[in-house]
Protein backbone atom coordinates (compact mmCIF):
# COMPACT_ATOMS: atom_id res chain seq x y z
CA UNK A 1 -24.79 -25.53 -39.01
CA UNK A 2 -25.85 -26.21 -35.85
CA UNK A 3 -28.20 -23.77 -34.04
CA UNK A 4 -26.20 -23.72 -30.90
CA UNK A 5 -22.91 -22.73 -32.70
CA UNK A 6 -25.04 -20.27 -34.73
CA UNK A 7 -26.33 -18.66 -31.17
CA UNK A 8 -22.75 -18.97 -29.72
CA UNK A 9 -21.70 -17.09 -32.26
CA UNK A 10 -24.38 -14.40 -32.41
CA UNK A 11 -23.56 -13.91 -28.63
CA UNK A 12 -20.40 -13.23 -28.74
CA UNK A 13 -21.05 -10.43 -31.61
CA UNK A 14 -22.86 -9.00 -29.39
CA UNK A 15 -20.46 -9.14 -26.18
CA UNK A 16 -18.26 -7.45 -28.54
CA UNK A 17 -20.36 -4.33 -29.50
CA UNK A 18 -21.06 -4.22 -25.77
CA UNK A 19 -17.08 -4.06 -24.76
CA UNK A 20 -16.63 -1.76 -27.83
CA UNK A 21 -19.41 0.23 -27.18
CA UNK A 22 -18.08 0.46 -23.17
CA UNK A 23 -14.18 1.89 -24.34
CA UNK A 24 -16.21 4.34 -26.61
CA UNK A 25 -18.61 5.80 -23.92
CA UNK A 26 -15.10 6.02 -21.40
CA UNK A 27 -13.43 7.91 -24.40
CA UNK A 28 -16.19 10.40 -25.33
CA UNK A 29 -16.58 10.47 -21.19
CA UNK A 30 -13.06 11.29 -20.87
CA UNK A 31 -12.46 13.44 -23.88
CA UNK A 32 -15.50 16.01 -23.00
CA UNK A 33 -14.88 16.21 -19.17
CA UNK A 34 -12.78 19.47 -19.44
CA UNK A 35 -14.69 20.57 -22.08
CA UNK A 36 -18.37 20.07 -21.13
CA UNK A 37 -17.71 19.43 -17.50
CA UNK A 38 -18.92 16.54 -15.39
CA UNK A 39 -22.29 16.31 -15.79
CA UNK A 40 -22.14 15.04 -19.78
CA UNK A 41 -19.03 13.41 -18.50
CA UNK A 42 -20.93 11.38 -16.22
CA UNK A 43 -24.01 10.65 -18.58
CA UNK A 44 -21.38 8.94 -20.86
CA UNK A 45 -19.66 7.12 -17.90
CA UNK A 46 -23.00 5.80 -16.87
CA UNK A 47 -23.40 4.33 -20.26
CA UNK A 48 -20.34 2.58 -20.40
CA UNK A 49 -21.16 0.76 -17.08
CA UNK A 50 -24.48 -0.01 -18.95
CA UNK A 51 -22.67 -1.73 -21.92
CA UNK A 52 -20.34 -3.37 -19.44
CA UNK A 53 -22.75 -4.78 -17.63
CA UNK A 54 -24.47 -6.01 -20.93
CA UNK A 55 -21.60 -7.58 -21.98
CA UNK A 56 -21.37 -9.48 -19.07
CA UNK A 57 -24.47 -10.47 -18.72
CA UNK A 58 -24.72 -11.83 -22.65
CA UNK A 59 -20.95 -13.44 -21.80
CA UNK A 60 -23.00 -15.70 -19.09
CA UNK A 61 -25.61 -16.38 -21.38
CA UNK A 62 -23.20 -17.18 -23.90
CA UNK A 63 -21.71 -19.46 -21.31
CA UNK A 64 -24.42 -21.65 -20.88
CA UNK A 65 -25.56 -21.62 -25.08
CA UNK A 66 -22.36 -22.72 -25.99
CA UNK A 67 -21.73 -25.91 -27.48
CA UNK A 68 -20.72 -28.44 -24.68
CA UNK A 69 -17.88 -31.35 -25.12
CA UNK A 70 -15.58 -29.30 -26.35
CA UNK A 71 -16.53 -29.07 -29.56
CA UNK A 72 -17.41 -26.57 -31.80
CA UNK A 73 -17.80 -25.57 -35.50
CA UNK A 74 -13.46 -25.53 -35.58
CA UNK A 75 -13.26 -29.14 -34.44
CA UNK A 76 -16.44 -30.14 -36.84
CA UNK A 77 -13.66 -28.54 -39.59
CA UNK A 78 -11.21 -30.15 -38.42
CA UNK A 79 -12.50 -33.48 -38.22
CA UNK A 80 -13.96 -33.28 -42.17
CA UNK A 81 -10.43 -32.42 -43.26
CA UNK A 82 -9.03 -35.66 -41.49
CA UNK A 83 -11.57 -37.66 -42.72
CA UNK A 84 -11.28 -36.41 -46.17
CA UNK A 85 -7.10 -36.45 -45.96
CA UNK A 86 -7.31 -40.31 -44.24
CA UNK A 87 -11.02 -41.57 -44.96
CA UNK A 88 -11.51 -41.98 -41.40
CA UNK A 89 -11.77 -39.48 -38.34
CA UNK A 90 -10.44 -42.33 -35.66
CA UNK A 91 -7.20 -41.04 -33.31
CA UNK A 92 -4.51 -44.24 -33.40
CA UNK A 93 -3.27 -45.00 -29.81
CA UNK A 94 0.14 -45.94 -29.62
């Protein structure tokens, strides 16, 4: 496997831990504001704009780790079925 698609792929595991991570914090911040008022209520919502920001900021890494040229492990899938349905990965042009 290539080591780009392997890093695109860790990156984006971790974007989405981040965005989970950020609706979790909101919840718990949301869910113990009446109960514990705003002070814990706060703590949490300041976490969630932590992991927010995380997330972003490993999305623009991710961004620029990516495989370029549109292609990616899908296509390199793709392309080994073809050749081994036709023997040959060459498009016609009609």
């Amino acid at each position: 496997m290539n080591p780009r698609i392997a890093w695109h792929r860790v990156l984006v595991t971790v974007v989405v831990v981040f965005l989970v991570l950020t609706v979790g914090f909101y919840v718990t911040s949301v869910v113990l504001a009446p109960a514990d008022g705003r002070n814990v209520a706060g703590l949490f919502v300041g976490w969630a704009m932590f992991a927010m920001v995380g997330a972003i900021v490993f999305g623009i890494i991710d961004f620029f780790v990516r495989p370029l040229g549109g292609r990616s492990g899908d296509a390199e899938v793709i392309a080994a079925a073809e050749e081994a349905r036709t023997g040959s990965t060459r498009t016609q042009t009609r």
